[in-house]
N, C-alpha and C. Protein backbone atom coordinates (compact mmCIF):
# COMPACT_ATOMS: atom_id res chain seq x y z
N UNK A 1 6.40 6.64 35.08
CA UNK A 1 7.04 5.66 34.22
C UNK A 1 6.49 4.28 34.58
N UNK A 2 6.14 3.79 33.85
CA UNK A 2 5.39 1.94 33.82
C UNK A 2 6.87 1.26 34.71
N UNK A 3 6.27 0.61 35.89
CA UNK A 3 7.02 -0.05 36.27
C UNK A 3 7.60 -1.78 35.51
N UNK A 4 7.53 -1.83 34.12
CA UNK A 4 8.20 -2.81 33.36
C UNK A 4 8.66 -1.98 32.46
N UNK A 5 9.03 -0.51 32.83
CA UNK A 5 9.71 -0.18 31.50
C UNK A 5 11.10 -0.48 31.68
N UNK A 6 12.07 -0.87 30.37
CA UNK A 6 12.88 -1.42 30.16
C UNK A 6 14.22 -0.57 30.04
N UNK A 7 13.89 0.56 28.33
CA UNK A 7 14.89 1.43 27.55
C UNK A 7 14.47 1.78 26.74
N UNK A 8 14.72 3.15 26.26
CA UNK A 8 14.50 3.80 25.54
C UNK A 8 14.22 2.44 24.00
N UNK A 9 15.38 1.78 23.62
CA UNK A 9 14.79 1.18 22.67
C UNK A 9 15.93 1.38 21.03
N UNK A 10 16.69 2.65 21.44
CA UNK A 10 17.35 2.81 19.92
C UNK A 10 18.55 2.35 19.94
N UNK A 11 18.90 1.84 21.38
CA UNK A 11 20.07 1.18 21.33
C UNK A 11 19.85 0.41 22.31
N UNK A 12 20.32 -0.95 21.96
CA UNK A 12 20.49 -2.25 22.78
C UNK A 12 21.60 -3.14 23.68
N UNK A 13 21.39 -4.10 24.16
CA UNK A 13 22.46 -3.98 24.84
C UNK A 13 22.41 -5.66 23.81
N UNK A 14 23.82 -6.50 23.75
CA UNK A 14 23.78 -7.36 22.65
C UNK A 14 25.32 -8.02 23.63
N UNK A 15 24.97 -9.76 23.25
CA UNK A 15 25.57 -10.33 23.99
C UNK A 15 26.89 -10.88 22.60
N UNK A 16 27.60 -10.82 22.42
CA UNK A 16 28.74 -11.23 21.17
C UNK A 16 28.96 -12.49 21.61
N UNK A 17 28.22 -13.36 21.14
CA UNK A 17 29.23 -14.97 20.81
C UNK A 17 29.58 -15.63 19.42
N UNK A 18 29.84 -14.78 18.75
CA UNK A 18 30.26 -14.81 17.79
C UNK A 18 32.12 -15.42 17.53
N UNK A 19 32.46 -15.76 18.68
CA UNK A 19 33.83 -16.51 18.43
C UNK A 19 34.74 -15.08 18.14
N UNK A 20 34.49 -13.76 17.57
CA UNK A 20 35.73 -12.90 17.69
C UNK A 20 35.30 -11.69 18.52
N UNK A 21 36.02 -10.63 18.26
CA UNK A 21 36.16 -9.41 18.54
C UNK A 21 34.99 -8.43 17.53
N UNK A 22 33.90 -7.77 17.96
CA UNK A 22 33.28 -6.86 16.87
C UNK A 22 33.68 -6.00 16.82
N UNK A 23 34.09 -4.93 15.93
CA UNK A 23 34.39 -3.85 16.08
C UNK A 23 33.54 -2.90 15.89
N UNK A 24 33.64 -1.50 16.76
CA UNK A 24 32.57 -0.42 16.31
C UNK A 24 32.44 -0.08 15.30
N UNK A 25 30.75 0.12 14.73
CA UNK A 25 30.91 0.53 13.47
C UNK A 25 30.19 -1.20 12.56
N UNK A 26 30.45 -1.85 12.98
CA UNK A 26 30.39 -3.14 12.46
C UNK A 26 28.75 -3.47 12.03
N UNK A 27 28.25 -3.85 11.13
CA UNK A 27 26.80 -4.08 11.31
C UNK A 27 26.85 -5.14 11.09
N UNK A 28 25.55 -5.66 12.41
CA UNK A 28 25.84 -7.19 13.31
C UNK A 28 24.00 -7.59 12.64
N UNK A 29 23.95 -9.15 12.37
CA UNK A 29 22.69 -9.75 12.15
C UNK A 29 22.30 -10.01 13.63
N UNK A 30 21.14 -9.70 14.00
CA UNK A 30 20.76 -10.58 15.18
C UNK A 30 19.50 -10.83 14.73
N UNK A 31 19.63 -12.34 14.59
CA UNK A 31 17.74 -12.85 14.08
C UNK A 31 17.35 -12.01 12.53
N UNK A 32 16.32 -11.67 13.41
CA UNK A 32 15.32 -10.64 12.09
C UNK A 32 16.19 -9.45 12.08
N UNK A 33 17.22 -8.72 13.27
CA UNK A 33 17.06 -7.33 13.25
C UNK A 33 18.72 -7.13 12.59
N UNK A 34 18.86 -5.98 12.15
CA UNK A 34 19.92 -5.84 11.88
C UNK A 34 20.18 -4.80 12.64
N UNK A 35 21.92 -4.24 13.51
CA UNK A 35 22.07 -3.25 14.33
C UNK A 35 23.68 -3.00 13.72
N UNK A 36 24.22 -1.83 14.43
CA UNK A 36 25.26 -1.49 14.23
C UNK A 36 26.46 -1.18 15.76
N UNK A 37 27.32 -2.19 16.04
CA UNK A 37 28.05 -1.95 17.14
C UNK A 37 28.62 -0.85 17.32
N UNK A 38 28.07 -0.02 18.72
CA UNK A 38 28.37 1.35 19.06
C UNK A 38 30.13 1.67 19.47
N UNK A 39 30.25 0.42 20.13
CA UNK A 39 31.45 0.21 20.48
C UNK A 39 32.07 -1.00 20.47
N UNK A 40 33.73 -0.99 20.55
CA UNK A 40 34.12 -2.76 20.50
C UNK A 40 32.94 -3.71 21.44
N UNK A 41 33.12 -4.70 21.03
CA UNK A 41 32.12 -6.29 21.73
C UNK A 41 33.48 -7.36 21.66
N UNK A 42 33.70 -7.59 22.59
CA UNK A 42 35.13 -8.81 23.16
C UNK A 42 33.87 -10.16 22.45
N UNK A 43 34.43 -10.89 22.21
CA UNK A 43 33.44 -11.94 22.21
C UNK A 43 33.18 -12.91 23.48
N UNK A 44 32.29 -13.14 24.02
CA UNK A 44 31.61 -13.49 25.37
C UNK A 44 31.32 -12.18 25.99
N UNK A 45 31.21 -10.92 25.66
CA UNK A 45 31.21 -9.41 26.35
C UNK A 45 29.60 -9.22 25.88
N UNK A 46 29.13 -7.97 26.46
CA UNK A 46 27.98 -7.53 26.05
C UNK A 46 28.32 -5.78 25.80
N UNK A 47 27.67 -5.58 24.83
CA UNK A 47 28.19 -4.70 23.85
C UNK A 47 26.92 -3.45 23.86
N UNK A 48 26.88 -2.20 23.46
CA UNK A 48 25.96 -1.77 22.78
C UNK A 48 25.38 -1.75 21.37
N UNK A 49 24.28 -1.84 20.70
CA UNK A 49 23.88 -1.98 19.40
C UNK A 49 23.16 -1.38 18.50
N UNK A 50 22.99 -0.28 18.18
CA UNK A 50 22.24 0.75 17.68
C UNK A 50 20.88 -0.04 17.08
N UNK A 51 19.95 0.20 16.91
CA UNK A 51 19.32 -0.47 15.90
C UNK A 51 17.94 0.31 15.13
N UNK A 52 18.88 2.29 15.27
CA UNK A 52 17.75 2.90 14.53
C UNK A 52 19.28 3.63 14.26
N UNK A 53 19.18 4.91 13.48
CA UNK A 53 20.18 5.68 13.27
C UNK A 53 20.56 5.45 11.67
N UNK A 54 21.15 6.26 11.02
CA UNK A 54 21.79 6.55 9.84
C UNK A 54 22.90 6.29 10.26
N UNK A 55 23.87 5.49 9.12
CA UNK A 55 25.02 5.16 8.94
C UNK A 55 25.72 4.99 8.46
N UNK A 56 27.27 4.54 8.18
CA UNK A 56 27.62 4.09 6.26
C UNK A 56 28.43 2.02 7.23
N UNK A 57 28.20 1.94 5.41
CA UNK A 57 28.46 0.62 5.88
C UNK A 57 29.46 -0.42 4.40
N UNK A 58 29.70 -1.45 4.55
CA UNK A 58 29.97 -1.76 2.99
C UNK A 58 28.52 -2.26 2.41
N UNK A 59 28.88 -1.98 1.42
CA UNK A 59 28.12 -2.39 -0.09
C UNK A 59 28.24 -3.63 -0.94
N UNK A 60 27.58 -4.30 -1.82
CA UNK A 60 28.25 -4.95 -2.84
C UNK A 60 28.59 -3.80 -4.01
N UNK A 61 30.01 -4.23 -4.62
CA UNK A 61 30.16 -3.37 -5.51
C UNK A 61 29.14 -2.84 -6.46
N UNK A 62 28.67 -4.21 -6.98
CA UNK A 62 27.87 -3.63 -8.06
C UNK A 62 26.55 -3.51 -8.08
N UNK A 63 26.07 -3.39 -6.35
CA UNK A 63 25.13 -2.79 -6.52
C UNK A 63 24.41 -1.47 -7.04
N UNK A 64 23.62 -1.11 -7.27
CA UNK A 64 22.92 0.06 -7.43
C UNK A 64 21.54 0.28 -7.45
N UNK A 65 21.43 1.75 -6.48
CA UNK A 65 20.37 1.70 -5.75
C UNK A 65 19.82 3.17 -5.77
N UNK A 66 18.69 3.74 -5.62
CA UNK A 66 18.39 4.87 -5.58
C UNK A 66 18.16 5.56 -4.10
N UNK A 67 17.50 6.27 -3.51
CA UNK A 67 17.43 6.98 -2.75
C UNK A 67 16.13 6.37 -2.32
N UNK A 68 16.52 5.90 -0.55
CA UNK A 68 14.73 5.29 -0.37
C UNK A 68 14.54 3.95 -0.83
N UNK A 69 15.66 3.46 -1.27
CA UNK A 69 15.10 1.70 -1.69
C UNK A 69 15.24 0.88 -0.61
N UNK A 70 14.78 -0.09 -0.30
CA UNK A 70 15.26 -1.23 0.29
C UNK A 70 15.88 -1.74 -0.13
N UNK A 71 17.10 -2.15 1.09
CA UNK A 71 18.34 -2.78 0.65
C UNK A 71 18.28 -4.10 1.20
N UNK A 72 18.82 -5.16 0.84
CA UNK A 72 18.81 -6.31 1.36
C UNK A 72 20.28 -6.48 2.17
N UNK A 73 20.38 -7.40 2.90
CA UNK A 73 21.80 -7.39 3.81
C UNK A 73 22.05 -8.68 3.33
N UNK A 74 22.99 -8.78 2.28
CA UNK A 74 23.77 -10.15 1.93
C UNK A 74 24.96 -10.81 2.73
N UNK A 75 24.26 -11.70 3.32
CA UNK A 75 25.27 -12.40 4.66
C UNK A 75 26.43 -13.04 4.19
N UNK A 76 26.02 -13.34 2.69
CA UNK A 76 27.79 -14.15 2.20
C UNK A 76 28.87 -13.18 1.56
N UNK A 77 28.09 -11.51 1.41
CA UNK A 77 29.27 -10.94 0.58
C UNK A 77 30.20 -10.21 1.59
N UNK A 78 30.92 -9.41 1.20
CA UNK A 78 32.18 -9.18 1.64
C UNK A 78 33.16 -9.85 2.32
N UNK A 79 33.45 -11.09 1.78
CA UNK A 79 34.06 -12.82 2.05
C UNK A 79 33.55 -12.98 3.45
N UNK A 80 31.78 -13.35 3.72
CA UNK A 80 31.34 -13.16 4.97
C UNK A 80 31.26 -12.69 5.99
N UNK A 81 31.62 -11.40 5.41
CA UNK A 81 31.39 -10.38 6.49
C UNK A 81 29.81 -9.65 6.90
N UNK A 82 28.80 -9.74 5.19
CA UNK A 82 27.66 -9.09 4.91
C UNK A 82 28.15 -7.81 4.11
N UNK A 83 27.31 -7.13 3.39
CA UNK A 83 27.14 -6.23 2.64
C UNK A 83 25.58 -5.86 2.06
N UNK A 84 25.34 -4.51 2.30
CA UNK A 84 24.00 -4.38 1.16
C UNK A 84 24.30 -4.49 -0.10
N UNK A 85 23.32 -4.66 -0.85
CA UNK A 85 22.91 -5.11 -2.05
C UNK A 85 21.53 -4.46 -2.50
N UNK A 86 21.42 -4.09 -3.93
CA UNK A 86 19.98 -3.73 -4.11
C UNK A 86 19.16 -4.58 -4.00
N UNK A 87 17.56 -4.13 -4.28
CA UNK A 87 16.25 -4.85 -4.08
C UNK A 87 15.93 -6.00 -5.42
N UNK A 88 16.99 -5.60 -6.12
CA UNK A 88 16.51 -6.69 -6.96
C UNK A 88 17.20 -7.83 -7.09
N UNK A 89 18.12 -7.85 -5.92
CA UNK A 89 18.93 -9.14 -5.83
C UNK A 89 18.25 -10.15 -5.15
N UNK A 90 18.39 -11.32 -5.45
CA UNK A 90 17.54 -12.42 -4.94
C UNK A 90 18.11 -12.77 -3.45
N UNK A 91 17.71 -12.40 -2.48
CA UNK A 91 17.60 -12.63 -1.27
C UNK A 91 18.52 -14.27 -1.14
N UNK A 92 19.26 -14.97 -0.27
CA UNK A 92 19.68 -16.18 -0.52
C UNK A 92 19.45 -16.76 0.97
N UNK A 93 19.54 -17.86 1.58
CA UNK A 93 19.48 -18.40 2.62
C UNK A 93 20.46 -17.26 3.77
N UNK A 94 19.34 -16.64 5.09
CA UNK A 94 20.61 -16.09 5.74
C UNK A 94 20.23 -14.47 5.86
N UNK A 95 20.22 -14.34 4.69
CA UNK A 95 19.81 -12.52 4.02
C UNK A 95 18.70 -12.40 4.56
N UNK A 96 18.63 -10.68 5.15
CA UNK A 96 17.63 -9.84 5.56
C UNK A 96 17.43 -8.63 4.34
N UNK A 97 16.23 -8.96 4.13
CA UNK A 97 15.39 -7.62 3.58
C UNK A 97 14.47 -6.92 3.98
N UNK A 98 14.30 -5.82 3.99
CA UNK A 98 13.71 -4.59 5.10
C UNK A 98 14.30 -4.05 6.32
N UNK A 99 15.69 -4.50 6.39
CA UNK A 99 16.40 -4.24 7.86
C UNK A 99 16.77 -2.53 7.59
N UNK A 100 17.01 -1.88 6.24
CA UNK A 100 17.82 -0.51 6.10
C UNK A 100 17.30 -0.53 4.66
N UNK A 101 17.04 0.96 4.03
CA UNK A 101 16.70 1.93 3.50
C UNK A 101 17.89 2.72 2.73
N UNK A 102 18.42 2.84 1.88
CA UNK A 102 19.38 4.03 1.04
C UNK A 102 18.94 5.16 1.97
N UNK A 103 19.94 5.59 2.05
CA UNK A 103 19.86 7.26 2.50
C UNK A 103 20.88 8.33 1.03
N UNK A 104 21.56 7.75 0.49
CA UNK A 104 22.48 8.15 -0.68
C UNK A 104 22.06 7.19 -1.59
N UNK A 105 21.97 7.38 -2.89
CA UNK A 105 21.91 6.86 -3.73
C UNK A 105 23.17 6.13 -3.64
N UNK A 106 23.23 4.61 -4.11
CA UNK A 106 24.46 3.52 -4.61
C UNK A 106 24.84 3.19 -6.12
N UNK A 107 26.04 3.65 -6.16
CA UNK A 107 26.18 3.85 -7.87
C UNK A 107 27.46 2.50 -7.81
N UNK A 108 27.33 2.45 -9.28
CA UNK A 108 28.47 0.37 -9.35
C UNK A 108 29.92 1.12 -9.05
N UNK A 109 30.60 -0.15 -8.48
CA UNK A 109 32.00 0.06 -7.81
C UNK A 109 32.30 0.77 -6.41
N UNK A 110 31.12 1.04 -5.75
CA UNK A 110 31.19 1.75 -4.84
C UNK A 110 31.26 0.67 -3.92
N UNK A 111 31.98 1.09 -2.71
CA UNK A 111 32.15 -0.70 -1.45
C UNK A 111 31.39 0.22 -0.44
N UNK A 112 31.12 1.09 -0.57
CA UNK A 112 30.63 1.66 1.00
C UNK A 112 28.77 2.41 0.48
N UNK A 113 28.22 2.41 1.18
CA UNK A 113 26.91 3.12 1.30
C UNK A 113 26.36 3.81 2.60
N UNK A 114 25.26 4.66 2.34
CA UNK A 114 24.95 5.29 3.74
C UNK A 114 23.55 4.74 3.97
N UNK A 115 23.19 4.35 4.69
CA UNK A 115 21.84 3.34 5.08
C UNK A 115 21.08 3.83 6.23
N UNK A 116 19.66 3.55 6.45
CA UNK A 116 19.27 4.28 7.81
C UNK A 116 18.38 2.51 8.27
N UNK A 117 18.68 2.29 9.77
CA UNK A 117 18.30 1.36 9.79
C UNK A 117 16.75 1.23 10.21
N UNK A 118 15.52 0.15 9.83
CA UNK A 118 14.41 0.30 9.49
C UNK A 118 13.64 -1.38 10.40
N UNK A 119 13.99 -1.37 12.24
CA UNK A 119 13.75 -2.15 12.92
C UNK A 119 12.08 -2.57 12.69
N UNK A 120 11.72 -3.74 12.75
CA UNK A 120 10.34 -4.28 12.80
C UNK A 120 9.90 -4.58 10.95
N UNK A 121 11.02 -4.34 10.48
CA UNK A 121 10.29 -3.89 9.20
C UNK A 121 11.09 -5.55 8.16
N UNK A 122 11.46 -6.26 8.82
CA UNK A 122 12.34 -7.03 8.38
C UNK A 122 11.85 -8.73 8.10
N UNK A 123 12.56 -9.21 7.35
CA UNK A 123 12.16 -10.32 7.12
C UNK A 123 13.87 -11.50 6.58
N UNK A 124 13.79 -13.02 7.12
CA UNK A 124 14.56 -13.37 6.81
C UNK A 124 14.56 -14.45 5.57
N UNK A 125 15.53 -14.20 4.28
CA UNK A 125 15.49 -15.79 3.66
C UNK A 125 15.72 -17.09 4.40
């Protein structure tokens, strides 16, 4: 083993100063990457962060999306919580596109989707 090896890599370790509590399950912006908290994060705590894996997450309602699209991560929807959105939504100050992939097709009215997340592959508005 290379004596600078670090970790495996599919899960991270992630520092929460985000002013609250994350909850597991939560999908967190960091920078370029987008991850998903494995477990609660206290805020000032350090947490685990998935940042490969299939998952479900919220949606914008009216998105819709096929199987295999790129989804964009809209940082102002779900009253700032984030939500995906399809590829043809205009990216806005904040938003990541290329962070996650459809794994289920997204049909309108739906709040939840299943996403696989897609590290290195990302870019920010």
């Amino acid at each position: 083993m290379a004596k600078n090896y670090v970790q495996p890599g599919q899960v991270i370790d992630y520092t929460n100063g985000s002013g609250s509590s994350i909850t597991s399950g939560t999908v967190i912006k960091m920078g370029n990457i987008l991850g998903v908290a494995v477990a609660d994060i206290a805020d000032g705590e350090q947490g685990s962060v998935a940042i490969e894996g299939v998952f479900t997450g919220p949606k914008v309602s009216a998105a819709v999306f096929a199987v295999g699209e790129k989804l964009i991560w809209d940082v102002s929807a779900n009253t700032g919580a984030g939500a995906f959105d399809d590829s043809s939504a205009i990216p806005a100050t904040g938003d990541i596109t290329g962070g996650a992939v459809a794994v289920v097709a997204g049909e309108d009215a739906q709040t939840t989707c299943t996403f696989k997340l897609t590290p290195g592959n990302t870019a920010v508005a």
